[in-house]
N, C-alpha and C. Protein backbone atom coordinates (compact mmCIF):
# COMPACT_ATOMS: atom_id res chain seq x y z
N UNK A 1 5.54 1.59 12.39
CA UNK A 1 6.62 2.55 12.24
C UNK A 1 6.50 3.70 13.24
N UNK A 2 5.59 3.82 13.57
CA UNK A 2 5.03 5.06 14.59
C UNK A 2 5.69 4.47 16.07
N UNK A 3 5.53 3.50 16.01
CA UNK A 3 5.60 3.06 17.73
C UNK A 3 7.50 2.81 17.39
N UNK A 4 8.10 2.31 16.37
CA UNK A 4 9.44 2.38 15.97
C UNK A 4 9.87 3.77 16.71
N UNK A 5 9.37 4.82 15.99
CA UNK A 5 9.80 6.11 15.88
C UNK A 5 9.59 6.66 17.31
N UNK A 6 8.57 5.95 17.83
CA UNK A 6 8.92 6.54 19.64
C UNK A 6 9.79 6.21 20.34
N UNK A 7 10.06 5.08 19.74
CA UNK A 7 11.21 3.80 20.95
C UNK A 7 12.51 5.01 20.67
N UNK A 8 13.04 5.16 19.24
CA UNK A 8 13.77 5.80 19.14
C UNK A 8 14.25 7.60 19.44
N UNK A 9 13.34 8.22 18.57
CA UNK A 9 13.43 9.87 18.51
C UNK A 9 12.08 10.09 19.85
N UNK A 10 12.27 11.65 19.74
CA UNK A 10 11.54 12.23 20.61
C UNK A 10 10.54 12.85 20.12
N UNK A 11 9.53 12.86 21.36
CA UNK A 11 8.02 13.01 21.28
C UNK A 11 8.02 14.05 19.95
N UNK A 12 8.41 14.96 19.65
CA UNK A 12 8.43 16.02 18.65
C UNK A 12 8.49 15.53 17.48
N UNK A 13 9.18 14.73 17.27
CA UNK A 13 9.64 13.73 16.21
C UNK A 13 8.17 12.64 15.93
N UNK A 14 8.49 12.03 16.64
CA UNK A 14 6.86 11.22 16.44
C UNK A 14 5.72 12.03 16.42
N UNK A 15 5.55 13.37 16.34
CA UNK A 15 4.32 13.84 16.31
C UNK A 15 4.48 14.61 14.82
N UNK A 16 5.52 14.65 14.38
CA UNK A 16 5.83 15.21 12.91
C UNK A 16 5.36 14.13 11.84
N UNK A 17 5.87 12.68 12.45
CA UNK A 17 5.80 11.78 11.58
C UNK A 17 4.37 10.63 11.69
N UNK A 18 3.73 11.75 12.75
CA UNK A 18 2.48 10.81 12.55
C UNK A 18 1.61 11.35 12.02
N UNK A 19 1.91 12.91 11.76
CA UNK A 19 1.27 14.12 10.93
C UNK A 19 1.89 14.03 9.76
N UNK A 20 2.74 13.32 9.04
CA UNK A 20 2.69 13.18 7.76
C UNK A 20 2.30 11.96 7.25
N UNK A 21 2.03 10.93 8.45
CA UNK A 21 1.71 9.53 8.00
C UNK A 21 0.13 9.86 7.68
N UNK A 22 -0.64 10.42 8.53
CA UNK A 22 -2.16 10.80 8.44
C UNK A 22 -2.54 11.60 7.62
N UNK A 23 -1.60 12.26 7.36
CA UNK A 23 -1.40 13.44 5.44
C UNK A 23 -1.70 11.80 4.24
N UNK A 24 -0.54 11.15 4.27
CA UNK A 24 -0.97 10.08 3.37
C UNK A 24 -2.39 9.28 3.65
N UNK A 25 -3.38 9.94 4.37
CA UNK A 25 -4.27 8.76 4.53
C UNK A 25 -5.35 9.07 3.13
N UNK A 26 -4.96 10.58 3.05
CA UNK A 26 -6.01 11.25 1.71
C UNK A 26 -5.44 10.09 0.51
N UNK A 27 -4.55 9.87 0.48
CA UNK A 27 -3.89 8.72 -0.65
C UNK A 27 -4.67 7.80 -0.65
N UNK A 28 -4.82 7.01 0.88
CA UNK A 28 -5.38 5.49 0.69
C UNK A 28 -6.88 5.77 1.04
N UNK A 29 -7.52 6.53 1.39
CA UNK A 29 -8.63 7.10 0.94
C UNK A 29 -9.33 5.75 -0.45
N UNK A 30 -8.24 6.24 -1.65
CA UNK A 30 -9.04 5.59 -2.61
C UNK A 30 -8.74 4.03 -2.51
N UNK A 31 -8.00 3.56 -2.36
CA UNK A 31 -7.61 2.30 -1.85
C UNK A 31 -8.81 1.27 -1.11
N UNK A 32 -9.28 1.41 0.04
CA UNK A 32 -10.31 1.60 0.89
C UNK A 32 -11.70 1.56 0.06
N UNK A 33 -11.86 2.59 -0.25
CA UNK A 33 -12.94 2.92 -1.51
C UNK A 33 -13.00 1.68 -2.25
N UNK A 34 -12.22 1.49 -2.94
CA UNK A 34 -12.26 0.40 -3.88
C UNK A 34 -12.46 -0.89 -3.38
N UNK A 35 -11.57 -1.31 -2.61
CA UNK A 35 -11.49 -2.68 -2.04
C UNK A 35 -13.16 -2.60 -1.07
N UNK A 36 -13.52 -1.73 -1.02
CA UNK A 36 -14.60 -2.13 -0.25
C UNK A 36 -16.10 -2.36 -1.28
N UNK A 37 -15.77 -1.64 -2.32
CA UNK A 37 -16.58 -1.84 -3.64
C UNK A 37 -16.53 -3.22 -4.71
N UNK A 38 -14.92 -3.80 -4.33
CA UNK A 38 -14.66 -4.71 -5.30
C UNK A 38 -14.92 -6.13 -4.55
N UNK A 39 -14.57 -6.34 -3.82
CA UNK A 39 -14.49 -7.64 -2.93
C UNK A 39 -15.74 -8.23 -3.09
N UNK A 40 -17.11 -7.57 -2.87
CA UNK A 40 -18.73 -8.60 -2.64
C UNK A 40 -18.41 -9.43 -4.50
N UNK A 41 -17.94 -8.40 -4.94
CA UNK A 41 -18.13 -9.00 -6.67
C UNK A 41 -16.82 -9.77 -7.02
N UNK A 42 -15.82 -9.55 -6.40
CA UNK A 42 -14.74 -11.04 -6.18
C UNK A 42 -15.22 -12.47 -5.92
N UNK A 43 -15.98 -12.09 -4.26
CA UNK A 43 -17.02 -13.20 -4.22
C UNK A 43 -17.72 -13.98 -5.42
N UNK A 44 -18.55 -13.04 -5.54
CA UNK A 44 -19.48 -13.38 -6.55
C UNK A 44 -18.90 -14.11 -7.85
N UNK A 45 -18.33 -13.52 -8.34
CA UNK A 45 -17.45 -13.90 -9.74
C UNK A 45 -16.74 -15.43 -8.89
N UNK A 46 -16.60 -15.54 -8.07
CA UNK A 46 -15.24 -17.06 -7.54
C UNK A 46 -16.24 -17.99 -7.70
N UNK A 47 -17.51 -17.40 -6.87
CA UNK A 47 -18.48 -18.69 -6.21
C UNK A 47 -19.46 -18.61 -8.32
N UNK A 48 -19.28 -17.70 -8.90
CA UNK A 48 -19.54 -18.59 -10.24
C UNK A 48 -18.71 -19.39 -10.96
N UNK A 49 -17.48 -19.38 -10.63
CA UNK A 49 -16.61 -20.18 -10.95
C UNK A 49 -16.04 -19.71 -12.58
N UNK A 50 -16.83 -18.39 -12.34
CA UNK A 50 -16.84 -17.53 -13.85
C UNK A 50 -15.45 -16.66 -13.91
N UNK A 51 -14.11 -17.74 -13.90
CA UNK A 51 -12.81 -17.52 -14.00
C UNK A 51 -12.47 -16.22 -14.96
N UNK A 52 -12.49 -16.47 -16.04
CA UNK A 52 -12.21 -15.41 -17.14
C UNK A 52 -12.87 -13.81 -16.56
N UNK A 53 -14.09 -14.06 -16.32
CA UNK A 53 -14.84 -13.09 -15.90
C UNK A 53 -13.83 -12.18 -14.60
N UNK A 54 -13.46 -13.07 -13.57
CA UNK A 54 -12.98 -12.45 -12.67
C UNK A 54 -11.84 -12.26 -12.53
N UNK A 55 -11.11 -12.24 -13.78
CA UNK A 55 -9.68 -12.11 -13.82
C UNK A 55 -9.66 -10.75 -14.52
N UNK A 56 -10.74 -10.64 -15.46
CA UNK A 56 -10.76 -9.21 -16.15
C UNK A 56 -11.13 -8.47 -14.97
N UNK A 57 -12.57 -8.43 -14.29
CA UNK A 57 -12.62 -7.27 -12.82
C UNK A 57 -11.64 -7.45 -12.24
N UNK A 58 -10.85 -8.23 -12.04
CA UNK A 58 -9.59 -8.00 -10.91
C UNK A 58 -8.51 -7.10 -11.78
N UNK A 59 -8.06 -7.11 -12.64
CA UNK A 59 -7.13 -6.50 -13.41
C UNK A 59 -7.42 -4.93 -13.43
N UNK A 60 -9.05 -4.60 -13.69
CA UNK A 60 -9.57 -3.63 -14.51
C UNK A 60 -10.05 -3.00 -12.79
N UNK A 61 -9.94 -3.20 -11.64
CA UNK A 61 -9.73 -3.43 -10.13
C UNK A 61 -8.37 -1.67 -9.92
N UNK A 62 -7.10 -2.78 -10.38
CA UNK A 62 -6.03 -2.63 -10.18
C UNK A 62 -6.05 -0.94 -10.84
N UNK A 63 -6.57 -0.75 -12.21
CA UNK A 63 -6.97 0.76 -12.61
C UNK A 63 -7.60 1.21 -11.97
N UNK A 64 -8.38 0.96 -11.41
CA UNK A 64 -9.64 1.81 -10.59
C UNK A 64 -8.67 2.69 -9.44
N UNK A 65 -8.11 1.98 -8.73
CA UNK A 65 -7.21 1.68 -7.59
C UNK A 65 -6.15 3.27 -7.90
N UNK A 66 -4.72 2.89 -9.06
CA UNK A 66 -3.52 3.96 -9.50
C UNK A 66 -3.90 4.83 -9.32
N UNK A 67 -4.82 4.56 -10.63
CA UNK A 67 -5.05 6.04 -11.41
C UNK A 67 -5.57 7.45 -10.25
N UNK A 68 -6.28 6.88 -9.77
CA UNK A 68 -6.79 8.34 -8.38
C UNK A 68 -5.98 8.00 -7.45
N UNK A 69 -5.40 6.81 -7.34
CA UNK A 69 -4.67 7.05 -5.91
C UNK A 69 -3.23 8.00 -6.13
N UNK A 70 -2.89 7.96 -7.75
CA UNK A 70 -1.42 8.81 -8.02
C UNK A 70 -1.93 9.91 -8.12
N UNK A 71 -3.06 10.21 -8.56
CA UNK A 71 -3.73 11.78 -8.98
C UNK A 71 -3.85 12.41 -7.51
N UNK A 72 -4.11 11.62 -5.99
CA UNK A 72 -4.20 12.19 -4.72
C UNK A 72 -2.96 12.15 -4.62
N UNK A 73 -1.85 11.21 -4.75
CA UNK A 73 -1.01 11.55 -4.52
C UNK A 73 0.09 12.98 -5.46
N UNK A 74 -0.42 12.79 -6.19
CA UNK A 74 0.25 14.09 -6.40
C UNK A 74 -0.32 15.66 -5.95
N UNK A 75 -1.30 15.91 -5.52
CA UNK A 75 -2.59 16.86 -4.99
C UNK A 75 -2.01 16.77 -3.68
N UNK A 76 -1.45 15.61 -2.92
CA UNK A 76 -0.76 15.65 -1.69
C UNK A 76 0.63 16.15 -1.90
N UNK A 77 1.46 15.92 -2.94
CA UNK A 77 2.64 16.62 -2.59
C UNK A 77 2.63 17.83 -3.05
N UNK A 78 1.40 18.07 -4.10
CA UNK A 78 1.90 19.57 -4.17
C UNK A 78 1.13 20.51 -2.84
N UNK A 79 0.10 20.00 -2.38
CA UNK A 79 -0.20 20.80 -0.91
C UNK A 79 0.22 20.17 0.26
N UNK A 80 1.01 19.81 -0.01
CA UNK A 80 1.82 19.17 1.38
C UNK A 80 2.31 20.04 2.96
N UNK A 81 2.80 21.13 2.16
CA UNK A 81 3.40 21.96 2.98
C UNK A 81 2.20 22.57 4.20
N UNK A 82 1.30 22.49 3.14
CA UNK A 82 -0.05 23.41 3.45
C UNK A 82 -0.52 22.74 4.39
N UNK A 83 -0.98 21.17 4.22
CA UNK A 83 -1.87 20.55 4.66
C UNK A 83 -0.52 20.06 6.35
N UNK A 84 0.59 20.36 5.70
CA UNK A 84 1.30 19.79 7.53
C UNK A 84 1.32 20.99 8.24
N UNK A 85 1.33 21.93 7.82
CA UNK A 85 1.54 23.25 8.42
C UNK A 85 -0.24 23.21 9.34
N UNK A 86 -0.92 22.84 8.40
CA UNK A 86 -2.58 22.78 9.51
C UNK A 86 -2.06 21.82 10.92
N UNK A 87 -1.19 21.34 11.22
CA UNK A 87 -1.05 20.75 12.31
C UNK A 87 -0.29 21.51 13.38
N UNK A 88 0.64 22.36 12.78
CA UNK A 88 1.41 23.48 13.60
C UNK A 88 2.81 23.49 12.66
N UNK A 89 3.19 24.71 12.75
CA UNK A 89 4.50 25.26 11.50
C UNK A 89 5.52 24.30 11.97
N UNK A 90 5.73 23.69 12.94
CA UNK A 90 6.77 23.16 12.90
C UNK A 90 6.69 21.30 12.13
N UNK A 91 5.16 21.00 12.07
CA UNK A 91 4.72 19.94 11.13
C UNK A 91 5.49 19.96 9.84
N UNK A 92 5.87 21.00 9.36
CA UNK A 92 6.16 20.84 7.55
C UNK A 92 7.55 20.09 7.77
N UNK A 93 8.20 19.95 8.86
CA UNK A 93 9.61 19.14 8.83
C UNK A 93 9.08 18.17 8.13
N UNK A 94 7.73 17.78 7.89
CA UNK A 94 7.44 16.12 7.47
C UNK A 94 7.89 16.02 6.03
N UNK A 95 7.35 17.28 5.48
CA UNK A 95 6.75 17.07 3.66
C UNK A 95 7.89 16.14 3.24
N UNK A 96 9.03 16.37 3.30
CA UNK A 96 10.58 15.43 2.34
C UNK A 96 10.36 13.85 2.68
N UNK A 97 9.41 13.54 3.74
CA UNK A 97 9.06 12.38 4.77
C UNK A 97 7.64 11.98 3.36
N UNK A 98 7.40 12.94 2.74
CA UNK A 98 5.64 12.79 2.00
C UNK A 98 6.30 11.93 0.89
N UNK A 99 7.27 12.34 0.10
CA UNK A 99 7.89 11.81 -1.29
C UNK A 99 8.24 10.47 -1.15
N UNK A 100 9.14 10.41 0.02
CA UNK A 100 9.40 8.44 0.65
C UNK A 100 7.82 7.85 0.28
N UNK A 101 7.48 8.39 1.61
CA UNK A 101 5.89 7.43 1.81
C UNK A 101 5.20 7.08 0.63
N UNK A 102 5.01 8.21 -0.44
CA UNK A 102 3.97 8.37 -1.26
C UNK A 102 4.73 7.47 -2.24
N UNK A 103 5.70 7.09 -2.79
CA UNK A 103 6.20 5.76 -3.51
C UNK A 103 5.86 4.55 -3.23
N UNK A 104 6.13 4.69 -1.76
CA UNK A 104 5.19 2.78 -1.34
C UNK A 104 4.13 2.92 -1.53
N UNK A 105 3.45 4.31 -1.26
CA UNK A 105 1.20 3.67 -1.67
C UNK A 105 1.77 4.12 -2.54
N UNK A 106 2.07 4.57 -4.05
CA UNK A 106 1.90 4.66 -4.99
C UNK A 106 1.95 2.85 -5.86
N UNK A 107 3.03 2.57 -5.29
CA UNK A 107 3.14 1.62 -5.68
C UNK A 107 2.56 0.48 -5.50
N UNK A 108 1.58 0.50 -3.45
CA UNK A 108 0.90 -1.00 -3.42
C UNK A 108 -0.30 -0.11 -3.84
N UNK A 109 -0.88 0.97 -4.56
CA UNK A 109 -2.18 0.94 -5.21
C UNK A 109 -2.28 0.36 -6.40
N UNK A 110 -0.77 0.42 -7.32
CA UNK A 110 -0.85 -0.26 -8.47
C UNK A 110 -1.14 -1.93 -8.63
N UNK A 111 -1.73 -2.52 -7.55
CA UNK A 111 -1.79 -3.34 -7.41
C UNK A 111 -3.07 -3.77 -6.99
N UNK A 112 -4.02 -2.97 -6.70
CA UNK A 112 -5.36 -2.58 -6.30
C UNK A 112 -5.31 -3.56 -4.80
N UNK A 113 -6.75 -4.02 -5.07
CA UNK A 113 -7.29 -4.69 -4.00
C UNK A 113 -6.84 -6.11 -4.23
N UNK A 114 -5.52 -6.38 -4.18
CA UNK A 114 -5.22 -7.94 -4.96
C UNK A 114 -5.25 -8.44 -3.44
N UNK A 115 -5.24 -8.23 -2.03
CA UNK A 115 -5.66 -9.32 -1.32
C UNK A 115 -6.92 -9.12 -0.56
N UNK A 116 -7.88 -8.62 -1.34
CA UNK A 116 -9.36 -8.98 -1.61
C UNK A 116 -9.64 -10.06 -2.53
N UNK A 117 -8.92 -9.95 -3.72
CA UNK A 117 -9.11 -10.79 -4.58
C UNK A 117 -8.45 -12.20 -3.67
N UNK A 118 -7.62 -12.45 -2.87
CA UNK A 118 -7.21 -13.17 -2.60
C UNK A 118 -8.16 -14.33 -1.30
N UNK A 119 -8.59 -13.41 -0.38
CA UNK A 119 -9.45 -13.57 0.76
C UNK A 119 -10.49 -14.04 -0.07
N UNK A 120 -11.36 -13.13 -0.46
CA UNK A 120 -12.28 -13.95 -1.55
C UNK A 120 -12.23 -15.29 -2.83
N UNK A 121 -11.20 -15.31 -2.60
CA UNK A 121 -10.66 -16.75 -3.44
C UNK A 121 -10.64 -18.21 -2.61
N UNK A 122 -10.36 -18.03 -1.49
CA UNK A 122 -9.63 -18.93 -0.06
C UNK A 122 -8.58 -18.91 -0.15
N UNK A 123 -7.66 -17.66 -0.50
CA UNK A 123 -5.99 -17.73 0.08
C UNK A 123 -6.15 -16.55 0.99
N UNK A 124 -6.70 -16.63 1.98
CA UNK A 124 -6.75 -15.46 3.21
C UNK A 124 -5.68 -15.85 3.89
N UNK A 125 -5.10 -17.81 4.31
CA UNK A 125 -4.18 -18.06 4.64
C UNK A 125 -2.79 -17.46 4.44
N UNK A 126 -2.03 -17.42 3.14
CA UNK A 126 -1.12 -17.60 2.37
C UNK A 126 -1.11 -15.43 2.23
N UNK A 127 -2.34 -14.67 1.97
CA UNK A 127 -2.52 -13.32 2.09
C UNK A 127 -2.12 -13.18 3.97
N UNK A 128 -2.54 -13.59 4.69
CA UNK A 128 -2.04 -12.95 6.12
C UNK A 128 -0.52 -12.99 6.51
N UNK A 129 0.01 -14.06 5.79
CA UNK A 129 1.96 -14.21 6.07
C UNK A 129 2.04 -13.61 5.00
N UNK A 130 1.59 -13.03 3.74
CA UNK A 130 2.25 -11.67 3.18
C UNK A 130 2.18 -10.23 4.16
N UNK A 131 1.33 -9.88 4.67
CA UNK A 131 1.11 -8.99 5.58
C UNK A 131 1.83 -9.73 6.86
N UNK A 132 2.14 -10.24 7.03
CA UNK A 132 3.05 -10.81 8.62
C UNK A 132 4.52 -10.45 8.36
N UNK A 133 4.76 -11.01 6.91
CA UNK A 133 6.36 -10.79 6.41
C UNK A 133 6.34 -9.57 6.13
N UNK A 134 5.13 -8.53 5.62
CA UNK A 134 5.30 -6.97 5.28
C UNK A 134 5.75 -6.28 6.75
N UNK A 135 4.70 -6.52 7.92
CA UNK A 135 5.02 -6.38 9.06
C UNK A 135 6.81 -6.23 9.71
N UNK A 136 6.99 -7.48 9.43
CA UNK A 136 8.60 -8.19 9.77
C UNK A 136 9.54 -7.19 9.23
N UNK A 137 8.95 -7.18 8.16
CA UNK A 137 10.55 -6.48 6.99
C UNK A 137 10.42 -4.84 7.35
N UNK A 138 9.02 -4.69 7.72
CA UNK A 138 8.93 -3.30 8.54
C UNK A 138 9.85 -2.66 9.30
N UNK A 139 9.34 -3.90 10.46
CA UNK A 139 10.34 -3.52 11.93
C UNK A 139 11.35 -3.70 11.44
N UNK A 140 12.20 -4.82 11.09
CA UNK A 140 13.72 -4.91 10.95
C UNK A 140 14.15 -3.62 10.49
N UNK A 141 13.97 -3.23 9.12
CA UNK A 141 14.41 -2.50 8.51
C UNK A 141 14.17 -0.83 9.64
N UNK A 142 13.11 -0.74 10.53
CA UNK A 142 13.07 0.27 10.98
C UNK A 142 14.21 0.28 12.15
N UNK A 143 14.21 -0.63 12.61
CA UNK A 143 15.22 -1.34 13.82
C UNK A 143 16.65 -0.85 13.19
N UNK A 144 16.70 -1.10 12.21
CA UNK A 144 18.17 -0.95 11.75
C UNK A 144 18.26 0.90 10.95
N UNK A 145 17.16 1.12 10.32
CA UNK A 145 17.47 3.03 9.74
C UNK A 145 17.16 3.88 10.54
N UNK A 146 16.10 3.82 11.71
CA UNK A 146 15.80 4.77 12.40
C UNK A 146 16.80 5.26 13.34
N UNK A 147 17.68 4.55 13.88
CA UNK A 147 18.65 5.35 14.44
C UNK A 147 19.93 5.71 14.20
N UNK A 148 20.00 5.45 12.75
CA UNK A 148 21.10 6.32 11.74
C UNK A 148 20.25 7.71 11.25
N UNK A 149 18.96 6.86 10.68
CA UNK A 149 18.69 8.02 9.71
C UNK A 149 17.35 9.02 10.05
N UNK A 150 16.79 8.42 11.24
CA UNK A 150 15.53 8.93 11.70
C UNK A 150 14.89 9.21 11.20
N UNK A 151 13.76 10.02 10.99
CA UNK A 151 12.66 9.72 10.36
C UNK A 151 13.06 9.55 9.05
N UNK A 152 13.55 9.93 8.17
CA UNK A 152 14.40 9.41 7.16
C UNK A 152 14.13 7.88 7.09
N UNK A 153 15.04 7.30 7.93
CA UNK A 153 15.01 5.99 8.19
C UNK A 153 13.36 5.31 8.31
N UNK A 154 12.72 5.44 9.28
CA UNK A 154 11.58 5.29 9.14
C UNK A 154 10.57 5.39 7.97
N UNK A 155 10.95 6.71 6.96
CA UNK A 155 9.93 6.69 5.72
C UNK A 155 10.59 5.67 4.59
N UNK A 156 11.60 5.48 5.06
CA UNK A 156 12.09 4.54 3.97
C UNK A 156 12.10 2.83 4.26
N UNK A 157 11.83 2.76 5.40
CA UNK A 157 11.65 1.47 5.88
C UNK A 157 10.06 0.86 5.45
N UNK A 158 9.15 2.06 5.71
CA UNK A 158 7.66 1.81 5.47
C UNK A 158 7.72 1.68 3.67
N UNK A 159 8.39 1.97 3.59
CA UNK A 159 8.17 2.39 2.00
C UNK A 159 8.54 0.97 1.19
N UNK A 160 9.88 0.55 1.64
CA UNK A 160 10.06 -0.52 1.01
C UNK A 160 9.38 -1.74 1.90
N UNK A 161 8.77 -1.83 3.20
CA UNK A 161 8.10 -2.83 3.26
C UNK A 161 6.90 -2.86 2.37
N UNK A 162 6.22 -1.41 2.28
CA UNK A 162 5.03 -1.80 1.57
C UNK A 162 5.09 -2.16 0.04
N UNK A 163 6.43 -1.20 -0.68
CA UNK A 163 6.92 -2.44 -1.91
C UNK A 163 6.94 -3.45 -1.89
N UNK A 164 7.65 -4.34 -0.83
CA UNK A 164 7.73 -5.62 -0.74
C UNK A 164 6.66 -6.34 -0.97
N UNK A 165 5.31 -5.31 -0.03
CA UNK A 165 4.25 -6.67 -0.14
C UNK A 165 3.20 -6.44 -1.14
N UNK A 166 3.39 -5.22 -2.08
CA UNK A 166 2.92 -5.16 -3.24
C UNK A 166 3.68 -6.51 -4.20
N UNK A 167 4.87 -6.27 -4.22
CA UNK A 167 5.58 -7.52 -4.98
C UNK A 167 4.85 -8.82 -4.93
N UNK A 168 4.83 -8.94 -3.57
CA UNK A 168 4.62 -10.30 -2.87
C UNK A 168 3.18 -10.40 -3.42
N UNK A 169 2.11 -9.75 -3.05
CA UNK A 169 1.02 -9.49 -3.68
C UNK A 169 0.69 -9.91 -5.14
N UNK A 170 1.23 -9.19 -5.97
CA UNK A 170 1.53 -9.79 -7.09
C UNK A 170 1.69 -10.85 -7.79
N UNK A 171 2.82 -11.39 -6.98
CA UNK A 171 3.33 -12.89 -7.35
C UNK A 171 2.19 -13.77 -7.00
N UNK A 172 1.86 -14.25 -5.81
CA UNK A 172 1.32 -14.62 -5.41
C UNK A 172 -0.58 -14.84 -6.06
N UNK A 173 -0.72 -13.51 -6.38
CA UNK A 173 -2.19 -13.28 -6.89
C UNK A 173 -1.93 -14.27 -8.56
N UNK A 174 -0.76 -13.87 -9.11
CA UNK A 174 -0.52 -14.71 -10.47
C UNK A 174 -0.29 -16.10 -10.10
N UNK A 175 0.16 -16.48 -8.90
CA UNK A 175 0.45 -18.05 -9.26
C UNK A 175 -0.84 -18.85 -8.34
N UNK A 176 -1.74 -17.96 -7.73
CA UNK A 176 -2.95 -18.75 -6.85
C UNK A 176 -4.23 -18.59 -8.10
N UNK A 177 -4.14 -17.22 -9.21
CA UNK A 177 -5.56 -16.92 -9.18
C UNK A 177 -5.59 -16.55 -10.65
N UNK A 178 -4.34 -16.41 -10.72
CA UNK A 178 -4.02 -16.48 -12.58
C UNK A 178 -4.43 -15.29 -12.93
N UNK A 179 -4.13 -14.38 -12.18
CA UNK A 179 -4.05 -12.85 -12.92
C UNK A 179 -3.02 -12.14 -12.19
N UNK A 180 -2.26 -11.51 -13.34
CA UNK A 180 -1.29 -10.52 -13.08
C UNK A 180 -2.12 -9.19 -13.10
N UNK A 181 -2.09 -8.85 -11.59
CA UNK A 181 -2.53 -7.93 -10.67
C UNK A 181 -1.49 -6.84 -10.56
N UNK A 182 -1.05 -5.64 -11.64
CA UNK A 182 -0.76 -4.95 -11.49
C UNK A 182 -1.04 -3.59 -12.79
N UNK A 183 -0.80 -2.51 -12.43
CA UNK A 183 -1.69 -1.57 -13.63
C UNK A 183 -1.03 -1.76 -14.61
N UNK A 184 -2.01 -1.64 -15.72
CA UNK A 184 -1.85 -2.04 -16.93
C UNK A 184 -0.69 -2.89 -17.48
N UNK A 185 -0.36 -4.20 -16.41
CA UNK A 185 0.16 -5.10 -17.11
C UNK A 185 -0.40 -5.84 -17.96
N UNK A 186 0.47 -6.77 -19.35
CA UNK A 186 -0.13 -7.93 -20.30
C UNK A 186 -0.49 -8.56 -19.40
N UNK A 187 -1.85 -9.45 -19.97
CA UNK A 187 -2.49 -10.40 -19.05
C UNK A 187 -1.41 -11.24 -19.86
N UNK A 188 -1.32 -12.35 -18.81
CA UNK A 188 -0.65 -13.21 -19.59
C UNK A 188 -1.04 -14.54 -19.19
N UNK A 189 -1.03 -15.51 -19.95
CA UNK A 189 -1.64 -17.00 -19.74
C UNK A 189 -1.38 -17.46 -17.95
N UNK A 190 -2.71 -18.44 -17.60
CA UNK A 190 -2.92 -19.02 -16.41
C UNK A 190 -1.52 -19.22 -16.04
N UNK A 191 -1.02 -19.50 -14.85
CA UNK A 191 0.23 -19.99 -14.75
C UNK A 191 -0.25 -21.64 -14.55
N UNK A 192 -0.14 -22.84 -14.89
CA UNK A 192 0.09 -24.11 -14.26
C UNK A 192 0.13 -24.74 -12.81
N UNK A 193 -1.10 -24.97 -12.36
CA UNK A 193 -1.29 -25.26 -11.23
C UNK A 193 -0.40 -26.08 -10.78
């Protein structure tokens, strides 16, 4: 979306919106954290073949994940102003740019590390064309809002790609690995191979 936002607006513009994209990084901060904590024990739990076992850590994953990543995110919008203004006063154009963004990671944290769980399963295949199609639906969508709605356009393009591949995420994690991978959803029976 950054390299979107150059093709289109001007240097001023892309330096607003790469100073509020790097504001959200305190968000995925916990994201990161986790997936780098959860994955050796994804492993572990697959190669025991100790199914039940690793459907509860993957679920109980997905909490680890929200819960602090909405608590930063809200600590980010309420010092938002603050923390863009550390880049130069004319940075705070971003903050209305913070509320877009912070819905898509709000939303692919509710989903934790589900393509860890996935890579560690052997669907790294089937996980990289979710991230290829997140990619895709990126650009298009930036291709088509950024030069109506500019950065506007842009935070809302990132936003619903990264919905998308939370969705996709989701689905996918329930019909490869038999857990519905999202916060505090019902577990609900294996799906049928």
């Amino acid at each position: 979306d950054i390299m979107m936002v150059g093709i289109y607006l001007p240097p001023s513009d892309v330096a607003v919106y790469f100073a509020t994209v790097k504001t959200l990084a305190l968000v995925h901060f916990v994201f990161f954290a986790v997936r780098a904590g959860v994955a050796p024990q994804f492993a572990s739990l697959a190669g025991a073949k100790d199914r039940e076992a690793l459907r509860s850590f993957a679920r109980r994953s997905a909490n680890w994940t929200f819960f602090p990543s909405l608590a930063m995110a809200l600590a980010v919008l309420a010092g938002g102003h603050l923390l863009l203004s550390m880049f130069g006063a004319e940075f705070s154009e971003g903050y209305p740019l913070l509320f877009i963004l912070v819905i898509g990671v709000v939303l692919r944290s509710g989903v934790g590390p589900a393509e860890s769980l996935l890579n560690m399963t052997g669907h790294q295949n089937i996980c990289a064309g979710i991230f290829g199609a997140a990619l895709a639906i990126n650009i298009a969508l930036n291709l088509m809002l950024i030069p109506t709605y500019g950065l506007l356009g842009a935070a809302y393009a990132s936003a619903i790609a990264i919905g998308t591949e939370a969705l996709l995420l989701v689905l996918v994690v329930y019909r490869r690995v038999g857990v519905l991978m999202f916060v505090l959803a019902p577990q609900l029976k294996e799906p049928a191979a």
